[in-house]
N, C-alpha and C. Protein backbone atom coordinates (compact mmCIF):
# COMPACT_ATOMS: atom_id res chain seq x y z
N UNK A 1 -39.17 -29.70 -5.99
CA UNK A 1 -39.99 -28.52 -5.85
C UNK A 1 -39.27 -27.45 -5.04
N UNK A 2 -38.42 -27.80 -3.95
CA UNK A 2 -37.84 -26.72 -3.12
C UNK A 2 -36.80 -25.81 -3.81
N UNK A 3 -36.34 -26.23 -5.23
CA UNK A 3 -35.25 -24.92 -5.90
C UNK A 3 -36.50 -23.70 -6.35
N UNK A 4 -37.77 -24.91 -7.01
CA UNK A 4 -38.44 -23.66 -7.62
C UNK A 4 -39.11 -22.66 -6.54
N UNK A 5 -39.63 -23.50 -5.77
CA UNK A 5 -39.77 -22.46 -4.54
C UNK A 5 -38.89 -21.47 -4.05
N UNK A 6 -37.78 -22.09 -3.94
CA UNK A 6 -36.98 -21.06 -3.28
C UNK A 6 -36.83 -19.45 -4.38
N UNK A 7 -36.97 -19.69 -5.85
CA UNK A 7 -36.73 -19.22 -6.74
C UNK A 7 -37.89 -18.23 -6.82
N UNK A 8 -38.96 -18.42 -5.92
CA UNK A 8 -39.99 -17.71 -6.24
C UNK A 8 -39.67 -16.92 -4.50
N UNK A 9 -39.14 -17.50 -3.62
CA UNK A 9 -39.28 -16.79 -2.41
C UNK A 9 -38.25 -15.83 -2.25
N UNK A 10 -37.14 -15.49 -3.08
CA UNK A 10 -36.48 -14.65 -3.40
C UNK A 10 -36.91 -13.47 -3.80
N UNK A 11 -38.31 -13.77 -4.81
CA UNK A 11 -39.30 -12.29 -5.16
C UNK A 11 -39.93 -11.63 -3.89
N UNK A 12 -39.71 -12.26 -2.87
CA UNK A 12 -41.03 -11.92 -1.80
C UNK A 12 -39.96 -10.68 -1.37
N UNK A 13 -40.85 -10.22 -0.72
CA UNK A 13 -40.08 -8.67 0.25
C UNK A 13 -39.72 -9.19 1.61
N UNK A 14 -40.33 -9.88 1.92
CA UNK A 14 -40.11 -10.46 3.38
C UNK A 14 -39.01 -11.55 3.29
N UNK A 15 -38.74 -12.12 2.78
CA UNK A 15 -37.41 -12.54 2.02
C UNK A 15 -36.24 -12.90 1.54
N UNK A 16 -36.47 -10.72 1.03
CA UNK A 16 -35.37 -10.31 0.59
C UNK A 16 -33.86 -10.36 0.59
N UNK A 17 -33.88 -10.54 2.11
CA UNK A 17 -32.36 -10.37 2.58
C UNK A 17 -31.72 -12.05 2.90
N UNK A 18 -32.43 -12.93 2.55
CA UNK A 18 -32.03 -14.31 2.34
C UNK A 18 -31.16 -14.74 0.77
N UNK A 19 -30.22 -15.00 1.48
CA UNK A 19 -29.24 -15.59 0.04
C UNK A 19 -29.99 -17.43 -0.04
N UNK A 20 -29.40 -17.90 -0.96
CA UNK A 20 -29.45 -19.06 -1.55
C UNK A 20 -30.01 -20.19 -0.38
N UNK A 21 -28.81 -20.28 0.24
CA UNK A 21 -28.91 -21.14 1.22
C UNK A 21 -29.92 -21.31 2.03
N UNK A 22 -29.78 -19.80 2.44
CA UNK A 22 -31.30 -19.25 3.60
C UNK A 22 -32.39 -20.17 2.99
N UNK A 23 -33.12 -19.42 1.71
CA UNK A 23 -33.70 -19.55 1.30
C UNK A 23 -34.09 -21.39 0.84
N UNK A 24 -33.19 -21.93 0.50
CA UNK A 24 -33.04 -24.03 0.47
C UNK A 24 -33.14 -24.22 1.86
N UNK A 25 -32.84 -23.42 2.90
CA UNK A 25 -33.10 -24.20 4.25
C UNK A 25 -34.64 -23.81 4.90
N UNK A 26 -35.20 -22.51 4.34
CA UNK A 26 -36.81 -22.32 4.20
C UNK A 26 -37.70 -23.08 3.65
N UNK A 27 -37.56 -22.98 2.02
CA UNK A 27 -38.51 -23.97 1.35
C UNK A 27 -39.07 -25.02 2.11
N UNK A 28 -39.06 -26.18 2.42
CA UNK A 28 -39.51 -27.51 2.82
C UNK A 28 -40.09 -27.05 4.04
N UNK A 29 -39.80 -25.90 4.59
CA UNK A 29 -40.96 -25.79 6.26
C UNK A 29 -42.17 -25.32 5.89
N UNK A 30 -42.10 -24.60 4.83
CA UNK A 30 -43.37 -23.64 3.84
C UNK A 30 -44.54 -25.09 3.58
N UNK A 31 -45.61 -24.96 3.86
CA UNK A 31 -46.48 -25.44 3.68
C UNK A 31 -47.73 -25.45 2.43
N UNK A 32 -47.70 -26.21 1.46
CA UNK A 32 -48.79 -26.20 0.25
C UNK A 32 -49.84 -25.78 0.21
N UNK A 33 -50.89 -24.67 0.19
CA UNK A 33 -52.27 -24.78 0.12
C UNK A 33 -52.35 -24.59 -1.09
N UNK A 34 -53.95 -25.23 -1.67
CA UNK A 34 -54.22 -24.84 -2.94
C UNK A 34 -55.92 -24.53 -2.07
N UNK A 35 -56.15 -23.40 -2.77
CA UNK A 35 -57.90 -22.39 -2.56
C UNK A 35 -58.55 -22.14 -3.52
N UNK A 36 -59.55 -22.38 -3.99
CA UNK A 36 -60.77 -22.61 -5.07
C UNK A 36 -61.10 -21.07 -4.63
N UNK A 37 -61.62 -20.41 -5.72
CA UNK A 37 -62.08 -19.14 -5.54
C UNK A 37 -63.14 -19.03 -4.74
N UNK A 38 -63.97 -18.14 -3.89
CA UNK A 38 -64.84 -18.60 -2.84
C UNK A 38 -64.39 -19.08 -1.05
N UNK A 39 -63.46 -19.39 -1.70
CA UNK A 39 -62.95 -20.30 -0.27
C UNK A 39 -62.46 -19.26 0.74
N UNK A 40 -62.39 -19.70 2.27
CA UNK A 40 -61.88 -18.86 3.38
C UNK A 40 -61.00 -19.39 3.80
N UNK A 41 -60.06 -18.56 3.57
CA UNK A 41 -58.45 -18.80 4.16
C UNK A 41 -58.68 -18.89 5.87
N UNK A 42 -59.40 -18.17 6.55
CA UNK A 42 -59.38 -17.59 7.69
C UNK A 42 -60.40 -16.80 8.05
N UNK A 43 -61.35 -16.54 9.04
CA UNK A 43 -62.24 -15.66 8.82
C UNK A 43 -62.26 -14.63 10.74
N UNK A 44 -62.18 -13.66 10.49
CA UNK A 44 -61.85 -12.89 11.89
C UNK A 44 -62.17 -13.93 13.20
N UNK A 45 -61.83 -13.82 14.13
CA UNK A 45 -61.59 -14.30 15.68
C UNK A 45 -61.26 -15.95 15.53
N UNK A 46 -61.31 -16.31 14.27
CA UNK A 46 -60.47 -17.65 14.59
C UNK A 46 -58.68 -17.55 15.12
N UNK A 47 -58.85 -18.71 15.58
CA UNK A 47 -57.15 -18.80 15.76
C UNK A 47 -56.55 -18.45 14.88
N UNK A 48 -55.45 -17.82 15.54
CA UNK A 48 -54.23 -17.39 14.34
C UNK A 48 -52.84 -17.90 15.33
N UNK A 49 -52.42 -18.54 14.06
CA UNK A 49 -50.94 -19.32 14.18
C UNK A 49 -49.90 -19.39 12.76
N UNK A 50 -50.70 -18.84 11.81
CA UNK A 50 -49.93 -18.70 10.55
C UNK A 50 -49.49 -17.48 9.96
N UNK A 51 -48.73 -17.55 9.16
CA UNK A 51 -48.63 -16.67 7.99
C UNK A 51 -49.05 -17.37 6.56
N UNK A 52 -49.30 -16.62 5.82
CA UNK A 52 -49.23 -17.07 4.29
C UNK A 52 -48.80 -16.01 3.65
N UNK A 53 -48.21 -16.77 2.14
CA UNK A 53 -47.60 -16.24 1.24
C UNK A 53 -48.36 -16.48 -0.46
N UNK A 54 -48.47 -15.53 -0.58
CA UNK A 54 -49.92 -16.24 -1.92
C UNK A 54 -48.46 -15.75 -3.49
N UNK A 55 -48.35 -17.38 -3.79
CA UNK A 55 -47.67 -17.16 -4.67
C UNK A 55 -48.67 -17.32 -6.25
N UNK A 56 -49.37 -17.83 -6.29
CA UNK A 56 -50.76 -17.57 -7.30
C UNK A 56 -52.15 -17.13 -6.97
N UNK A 57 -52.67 -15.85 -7.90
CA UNK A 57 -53.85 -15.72 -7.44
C UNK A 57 -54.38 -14.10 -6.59
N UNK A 58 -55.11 -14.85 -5.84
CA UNK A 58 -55.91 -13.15 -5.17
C UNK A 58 -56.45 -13.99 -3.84
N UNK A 59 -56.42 -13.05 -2.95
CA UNK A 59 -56.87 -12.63 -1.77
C UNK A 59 -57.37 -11.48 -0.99
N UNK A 60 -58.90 -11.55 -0.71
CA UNK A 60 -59.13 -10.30 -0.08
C UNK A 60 -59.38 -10.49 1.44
N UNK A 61 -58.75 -9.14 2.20
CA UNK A 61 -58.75 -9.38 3.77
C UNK A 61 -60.03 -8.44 3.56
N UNK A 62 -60.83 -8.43 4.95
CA UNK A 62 -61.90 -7.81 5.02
C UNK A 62 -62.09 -7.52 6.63
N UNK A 63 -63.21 -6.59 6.91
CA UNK A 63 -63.16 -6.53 8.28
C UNK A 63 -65.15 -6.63 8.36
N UNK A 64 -65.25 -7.28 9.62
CA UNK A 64 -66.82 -7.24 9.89
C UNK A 64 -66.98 -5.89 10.12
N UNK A 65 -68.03 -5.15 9.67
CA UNK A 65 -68.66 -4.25 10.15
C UNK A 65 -69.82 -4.34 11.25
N UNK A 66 -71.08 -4.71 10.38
CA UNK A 66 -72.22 -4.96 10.68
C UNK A 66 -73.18 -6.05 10.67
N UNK A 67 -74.20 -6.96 10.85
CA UNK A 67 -74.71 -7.65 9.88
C UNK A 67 -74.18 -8.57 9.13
N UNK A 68 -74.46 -8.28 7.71
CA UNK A 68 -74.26 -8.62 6.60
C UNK A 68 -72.73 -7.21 5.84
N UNK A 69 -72.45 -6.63 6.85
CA UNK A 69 -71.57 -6.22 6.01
C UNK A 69 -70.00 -6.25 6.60
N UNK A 70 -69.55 -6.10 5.31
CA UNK A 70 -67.90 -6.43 5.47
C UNK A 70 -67.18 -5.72 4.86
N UNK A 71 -65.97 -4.60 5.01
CA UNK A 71 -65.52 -3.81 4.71
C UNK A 71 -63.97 -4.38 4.13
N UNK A 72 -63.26 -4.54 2.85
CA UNK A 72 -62.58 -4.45 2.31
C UNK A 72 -61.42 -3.66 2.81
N UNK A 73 -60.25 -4.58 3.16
CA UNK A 73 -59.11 -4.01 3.45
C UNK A 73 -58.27 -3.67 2.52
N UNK A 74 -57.80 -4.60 2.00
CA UNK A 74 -56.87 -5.31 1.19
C UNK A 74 -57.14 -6.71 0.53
N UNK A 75 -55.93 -6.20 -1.00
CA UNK A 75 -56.48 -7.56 -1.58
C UNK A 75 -54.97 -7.59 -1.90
N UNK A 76 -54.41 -9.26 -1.67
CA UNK A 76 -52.61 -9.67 -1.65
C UNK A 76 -52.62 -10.53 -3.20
N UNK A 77 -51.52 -10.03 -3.39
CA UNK A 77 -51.37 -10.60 -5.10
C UNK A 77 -49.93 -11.75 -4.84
N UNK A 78 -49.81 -11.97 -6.13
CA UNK A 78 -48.20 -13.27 -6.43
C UNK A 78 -46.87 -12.36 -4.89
N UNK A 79 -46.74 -13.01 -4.69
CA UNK A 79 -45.52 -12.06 -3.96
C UNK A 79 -45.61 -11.43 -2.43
N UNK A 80 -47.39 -11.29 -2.38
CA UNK A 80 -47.49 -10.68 -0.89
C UNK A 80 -47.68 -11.49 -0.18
N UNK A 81 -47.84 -11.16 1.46
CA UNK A 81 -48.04 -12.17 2.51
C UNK A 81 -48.89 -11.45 3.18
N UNK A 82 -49.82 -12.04 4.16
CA UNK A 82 -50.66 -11.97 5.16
C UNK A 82 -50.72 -12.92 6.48
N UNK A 83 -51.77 -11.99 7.33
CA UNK A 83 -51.55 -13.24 8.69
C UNK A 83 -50.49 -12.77 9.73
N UNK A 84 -49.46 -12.10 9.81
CA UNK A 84 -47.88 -12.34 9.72
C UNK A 84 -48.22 -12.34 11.56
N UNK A 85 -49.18 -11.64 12.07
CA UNK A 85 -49.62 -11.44 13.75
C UNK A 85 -49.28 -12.82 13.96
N UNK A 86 -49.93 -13.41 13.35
CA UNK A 86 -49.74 -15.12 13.58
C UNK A 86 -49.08 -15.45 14.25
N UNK A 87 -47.42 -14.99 13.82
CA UNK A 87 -46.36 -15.97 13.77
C UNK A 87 -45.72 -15.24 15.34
N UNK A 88 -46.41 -14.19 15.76
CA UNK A 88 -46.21 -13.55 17.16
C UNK A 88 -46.87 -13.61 18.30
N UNK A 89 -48.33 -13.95 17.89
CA UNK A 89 -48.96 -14.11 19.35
C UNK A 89 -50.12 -14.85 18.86
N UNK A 90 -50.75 -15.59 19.98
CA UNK A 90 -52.58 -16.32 19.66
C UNK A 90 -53.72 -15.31 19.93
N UNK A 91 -53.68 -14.32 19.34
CA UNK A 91 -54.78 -13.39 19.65
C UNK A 91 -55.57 -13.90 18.46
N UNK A 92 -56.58 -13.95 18.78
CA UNK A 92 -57.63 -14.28 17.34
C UNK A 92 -57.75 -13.26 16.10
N UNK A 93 -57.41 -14.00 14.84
CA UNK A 93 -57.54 -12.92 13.82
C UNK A 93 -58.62 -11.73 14.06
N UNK A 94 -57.86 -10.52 13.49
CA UNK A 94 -58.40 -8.94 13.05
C UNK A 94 -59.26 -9.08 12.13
N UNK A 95 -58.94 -9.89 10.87
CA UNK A 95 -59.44 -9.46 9.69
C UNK A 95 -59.92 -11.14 8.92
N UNK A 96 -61.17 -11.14 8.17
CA UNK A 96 -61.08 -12.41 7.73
C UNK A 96 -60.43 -12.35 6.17
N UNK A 97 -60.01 -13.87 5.72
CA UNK A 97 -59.34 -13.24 4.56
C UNK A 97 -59.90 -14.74 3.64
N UNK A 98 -60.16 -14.13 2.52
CA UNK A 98 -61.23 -15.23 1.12
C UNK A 98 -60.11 -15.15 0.00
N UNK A 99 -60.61 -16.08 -0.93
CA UNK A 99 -60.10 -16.24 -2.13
C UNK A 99 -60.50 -15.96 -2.87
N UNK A 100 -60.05 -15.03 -3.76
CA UNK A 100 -60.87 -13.78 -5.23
C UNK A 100 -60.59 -14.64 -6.14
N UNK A 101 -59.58 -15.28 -6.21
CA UNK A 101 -59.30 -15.90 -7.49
C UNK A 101 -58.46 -18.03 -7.44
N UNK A 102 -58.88 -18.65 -7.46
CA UNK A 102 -58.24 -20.05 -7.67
C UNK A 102 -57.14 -19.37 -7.12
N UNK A 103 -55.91 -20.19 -6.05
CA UNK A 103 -54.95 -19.46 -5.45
C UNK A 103 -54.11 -20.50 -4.77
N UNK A 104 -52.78 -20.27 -4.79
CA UNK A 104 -51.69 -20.84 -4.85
C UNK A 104 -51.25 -20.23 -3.20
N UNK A 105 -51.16 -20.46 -1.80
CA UNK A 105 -50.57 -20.02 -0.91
C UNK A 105 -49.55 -21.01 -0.45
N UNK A 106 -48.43 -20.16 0.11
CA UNK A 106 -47.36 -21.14 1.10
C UNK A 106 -48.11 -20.97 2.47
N UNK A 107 -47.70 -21.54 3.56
CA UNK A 107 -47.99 -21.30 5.14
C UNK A 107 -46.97 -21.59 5.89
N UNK A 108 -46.53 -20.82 6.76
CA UNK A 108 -45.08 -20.64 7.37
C UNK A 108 -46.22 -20.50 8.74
N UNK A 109 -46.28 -21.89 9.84
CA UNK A 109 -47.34 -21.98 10.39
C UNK A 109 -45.87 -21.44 11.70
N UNK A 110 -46.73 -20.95 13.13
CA UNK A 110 -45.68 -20.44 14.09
C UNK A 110 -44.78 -21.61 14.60
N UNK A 111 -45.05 -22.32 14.83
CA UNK A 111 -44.41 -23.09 15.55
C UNK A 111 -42.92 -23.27 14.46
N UNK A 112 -43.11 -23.35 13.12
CA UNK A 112 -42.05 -23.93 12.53
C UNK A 112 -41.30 -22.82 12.55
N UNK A 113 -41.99 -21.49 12.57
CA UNK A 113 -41.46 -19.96 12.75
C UNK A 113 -40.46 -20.36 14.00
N UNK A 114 -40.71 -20.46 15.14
CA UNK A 114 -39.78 -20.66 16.25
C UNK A 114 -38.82 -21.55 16.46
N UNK A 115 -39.19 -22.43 15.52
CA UNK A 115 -38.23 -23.46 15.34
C UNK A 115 -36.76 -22.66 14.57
N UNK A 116 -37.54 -21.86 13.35
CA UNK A 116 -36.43 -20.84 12.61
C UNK A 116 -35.81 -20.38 13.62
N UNK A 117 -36.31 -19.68 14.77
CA UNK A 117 -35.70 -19.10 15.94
C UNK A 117 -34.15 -19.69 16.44
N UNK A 118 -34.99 -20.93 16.99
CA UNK A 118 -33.91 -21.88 17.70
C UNK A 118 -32.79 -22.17 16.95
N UNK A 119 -32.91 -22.30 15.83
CA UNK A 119 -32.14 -23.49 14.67
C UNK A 119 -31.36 -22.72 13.55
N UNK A 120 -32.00 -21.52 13.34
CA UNK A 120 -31.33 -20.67 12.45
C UNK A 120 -31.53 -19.32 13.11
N UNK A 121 -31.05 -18.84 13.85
CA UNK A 121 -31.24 -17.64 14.14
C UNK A 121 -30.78 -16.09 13.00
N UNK A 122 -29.97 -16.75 12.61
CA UNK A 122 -29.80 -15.44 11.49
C UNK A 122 -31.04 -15.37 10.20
N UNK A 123 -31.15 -16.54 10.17
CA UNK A 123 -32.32 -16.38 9.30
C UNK A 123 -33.81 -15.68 9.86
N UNK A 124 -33.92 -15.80 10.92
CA UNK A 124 -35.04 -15.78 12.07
C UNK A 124 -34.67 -14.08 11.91
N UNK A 125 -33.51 -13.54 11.79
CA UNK A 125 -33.13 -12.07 12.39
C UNK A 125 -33.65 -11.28 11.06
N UNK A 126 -33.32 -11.46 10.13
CA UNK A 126 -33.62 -11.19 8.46
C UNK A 126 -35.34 -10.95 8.60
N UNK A 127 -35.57 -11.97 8.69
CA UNK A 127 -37.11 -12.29 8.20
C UNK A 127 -37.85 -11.21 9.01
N UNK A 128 -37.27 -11.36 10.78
CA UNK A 128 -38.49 -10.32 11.73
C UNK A 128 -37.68 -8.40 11.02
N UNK A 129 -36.53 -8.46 10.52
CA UNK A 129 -36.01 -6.94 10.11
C UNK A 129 -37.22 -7.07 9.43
N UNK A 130 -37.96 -7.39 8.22
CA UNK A 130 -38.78 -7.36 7.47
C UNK A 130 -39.75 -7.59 7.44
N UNK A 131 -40.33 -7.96 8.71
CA UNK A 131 -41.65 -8.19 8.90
C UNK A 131 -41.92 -6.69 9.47
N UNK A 132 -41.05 -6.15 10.73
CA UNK A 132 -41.00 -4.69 11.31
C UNK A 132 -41.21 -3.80 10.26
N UNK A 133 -40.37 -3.71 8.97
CA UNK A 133 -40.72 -2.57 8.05
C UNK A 133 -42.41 -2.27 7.61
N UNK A 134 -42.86 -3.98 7.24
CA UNK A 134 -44.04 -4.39 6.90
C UNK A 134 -44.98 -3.95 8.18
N UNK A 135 -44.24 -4.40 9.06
CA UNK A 135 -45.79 -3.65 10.52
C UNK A 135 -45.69 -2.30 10.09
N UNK A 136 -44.59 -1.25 10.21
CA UNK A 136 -44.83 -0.17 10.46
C UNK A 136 -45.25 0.77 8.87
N UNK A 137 -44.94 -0.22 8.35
CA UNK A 137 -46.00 0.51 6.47
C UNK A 137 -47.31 0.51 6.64
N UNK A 138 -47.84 -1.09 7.75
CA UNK A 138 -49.03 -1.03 7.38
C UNK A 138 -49.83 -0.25 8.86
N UNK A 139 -49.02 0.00 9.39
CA UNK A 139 -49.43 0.87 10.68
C UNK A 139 -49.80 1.83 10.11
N UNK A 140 -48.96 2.88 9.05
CA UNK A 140 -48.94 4.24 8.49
C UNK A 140 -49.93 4.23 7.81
N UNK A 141 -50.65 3.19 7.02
CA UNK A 141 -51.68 2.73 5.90
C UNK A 141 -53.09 3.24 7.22
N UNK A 142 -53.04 2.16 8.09
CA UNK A 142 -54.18 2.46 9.27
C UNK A 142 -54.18 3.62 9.53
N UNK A 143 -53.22 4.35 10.35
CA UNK A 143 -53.46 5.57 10.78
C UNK A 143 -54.00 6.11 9.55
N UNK A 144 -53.48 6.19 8.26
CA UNK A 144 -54.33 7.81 7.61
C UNK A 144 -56.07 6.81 7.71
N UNK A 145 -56.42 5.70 7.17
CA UNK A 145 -57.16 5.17 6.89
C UNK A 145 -58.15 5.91 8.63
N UNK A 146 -57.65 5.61 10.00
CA UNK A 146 -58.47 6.54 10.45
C UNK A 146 -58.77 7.59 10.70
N UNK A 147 -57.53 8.51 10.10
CA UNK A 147 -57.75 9.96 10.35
C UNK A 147 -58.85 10.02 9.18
N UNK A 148 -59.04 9.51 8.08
CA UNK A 148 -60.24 9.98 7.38
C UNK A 148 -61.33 9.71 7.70
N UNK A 149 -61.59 8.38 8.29
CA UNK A 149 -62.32 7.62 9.27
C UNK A 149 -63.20 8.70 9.82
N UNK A 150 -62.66 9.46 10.60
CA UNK A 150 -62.55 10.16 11.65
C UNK A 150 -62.79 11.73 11.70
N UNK A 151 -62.76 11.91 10.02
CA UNK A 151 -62.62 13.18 9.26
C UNK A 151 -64.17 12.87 8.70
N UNK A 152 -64.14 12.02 7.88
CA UNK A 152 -65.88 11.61 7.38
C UNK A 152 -67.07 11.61 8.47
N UNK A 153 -66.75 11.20 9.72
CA UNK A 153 -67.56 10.75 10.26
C UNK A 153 -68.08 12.57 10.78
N UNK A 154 -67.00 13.20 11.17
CA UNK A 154 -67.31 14.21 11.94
C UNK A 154 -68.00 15.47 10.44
N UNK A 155 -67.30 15.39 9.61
CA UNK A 155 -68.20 16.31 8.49
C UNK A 155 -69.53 15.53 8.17
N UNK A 156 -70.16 14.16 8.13
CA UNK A 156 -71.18 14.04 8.00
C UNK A 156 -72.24 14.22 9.23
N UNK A 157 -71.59 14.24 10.39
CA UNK A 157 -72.25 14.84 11.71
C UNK A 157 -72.45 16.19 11.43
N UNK A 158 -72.02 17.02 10.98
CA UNK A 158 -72.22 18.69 10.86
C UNK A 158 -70.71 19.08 12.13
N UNK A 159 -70.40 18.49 12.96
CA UNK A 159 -69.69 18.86 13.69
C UNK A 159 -68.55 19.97 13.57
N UNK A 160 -68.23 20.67 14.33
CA UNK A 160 -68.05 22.21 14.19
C UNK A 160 -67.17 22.39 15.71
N UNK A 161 -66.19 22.27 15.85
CA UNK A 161 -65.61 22.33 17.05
C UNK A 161 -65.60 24.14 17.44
N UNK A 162 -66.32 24.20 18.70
CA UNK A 162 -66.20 25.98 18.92
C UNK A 162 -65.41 26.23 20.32
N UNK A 163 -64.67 27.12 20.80
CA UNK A 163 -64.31 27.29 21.92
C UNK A 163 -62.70 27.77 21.83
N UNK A 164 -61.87 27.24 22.54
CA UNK A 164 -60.86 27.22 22.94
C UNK A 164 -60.07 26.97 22.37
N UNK A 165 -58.60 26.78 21.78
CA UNK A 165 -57.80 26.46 20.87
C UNK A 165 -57.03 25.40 21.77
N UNK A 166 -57.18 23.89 21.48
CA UNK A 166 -55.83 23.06 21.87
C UNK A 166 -54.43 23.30 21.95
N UNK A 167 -54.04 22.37 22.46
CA UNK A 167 -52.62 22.00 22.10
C UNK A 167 -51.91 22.17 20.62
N UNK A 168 -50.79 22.64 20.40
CA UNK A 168 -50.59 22.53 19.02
C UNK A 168 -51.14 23.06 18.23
N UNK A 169 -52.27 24.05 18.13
CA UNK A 169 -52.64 25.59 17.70
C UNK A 169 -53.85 24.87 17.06
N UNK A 170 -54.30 23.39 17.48
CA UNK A 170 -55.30 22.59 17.04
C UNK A 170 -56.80 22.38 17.95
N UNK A 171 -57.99 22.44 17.62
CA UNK A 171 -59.01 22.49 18.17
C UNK A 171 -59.04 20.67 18.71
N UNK A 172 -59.64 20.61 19.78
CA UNK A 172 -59.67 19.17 19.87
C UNK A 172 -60.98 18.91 20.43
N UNK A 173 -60.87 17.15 19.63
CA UNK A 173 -62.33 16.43 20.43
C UNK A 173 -62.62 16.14 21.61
């Protein structure tokens, strides 16, 4: 199983920059899940110690709002990964994340992450270059996500900033 794996972890973006070898000395730490549609990968403030890699299937992350409601982040297809905080600190998950569809994940749990550290460090160096690109895409994703946030909230208030001109020729809150 570890060539075909590796053969599929070559598609991943996080990855990318792993040749052959890298990639045969990854496989076997990657961990099997199989998820019935319905199922919870994870659901906000539990422990987090993993990553996953959903090589079949669907996944939607979500965030609690209210109640009964839950706001739709993201949904990870063949190829994407989630979790990745995991593999950096024990803060309890942000976001909970379900299964949309019957689903195929790897789990690259932390500890074996640090082990990559110790034991392969060039591989360890690759993987965090690409996890950084991935924080700061999905940083850029958040920020607009609250400037509209932030834009909706204040046009459905009527809000009307009057007075003085800010910083930067901009009115501020």
């Amino acid at each position: 199983m570890a060539p075909v794996l590796a053969d599929f972890l070559s598609q991943v973006a996080l990855f990318q920059d792993l040749d052959a070898d890298a990639l045969s000395t990854l496989a076997p730490l990657l961990t099997h899940k199989q998820f019935r549609a319905g199922s919870v990968i994870f659901r906000e403030l539990d422990d987090s110690d993993a990553l996953y890699i959903v090589e079949q299937g669907s996944v939607v992350v979500s965030k609690h709002v209210r109640d009964d409601v839950d706001l739709v982040l993201t949904r990870f297809h063949s190829g994407d990964f989630f979790g990745e905080m995991g593999l950096f600190d024990a803060a309890p998950r942000s976001a909970s994340a379900n299964v949309e569809v019957d689903s195929l994940l790897w789990r690259l749990d932390r500890k074996v992450f640090h082990n990559i550290f110790s034991h392969h460090p060039d591989i360890a160096a690759k993987i965090c270059y690409r996890l950084v690109k991935v924080f700061i895409e999905r940083l850029r994703v958040t920020n607009e996500q609250t400037r509209d946030a932030i834009r909706w909230g204040l046009e459905a208030t009527g809000y009307s900033p009057t007075g003085t001109q800010a910083l930067f020729g901009r009115k501020s809150t």
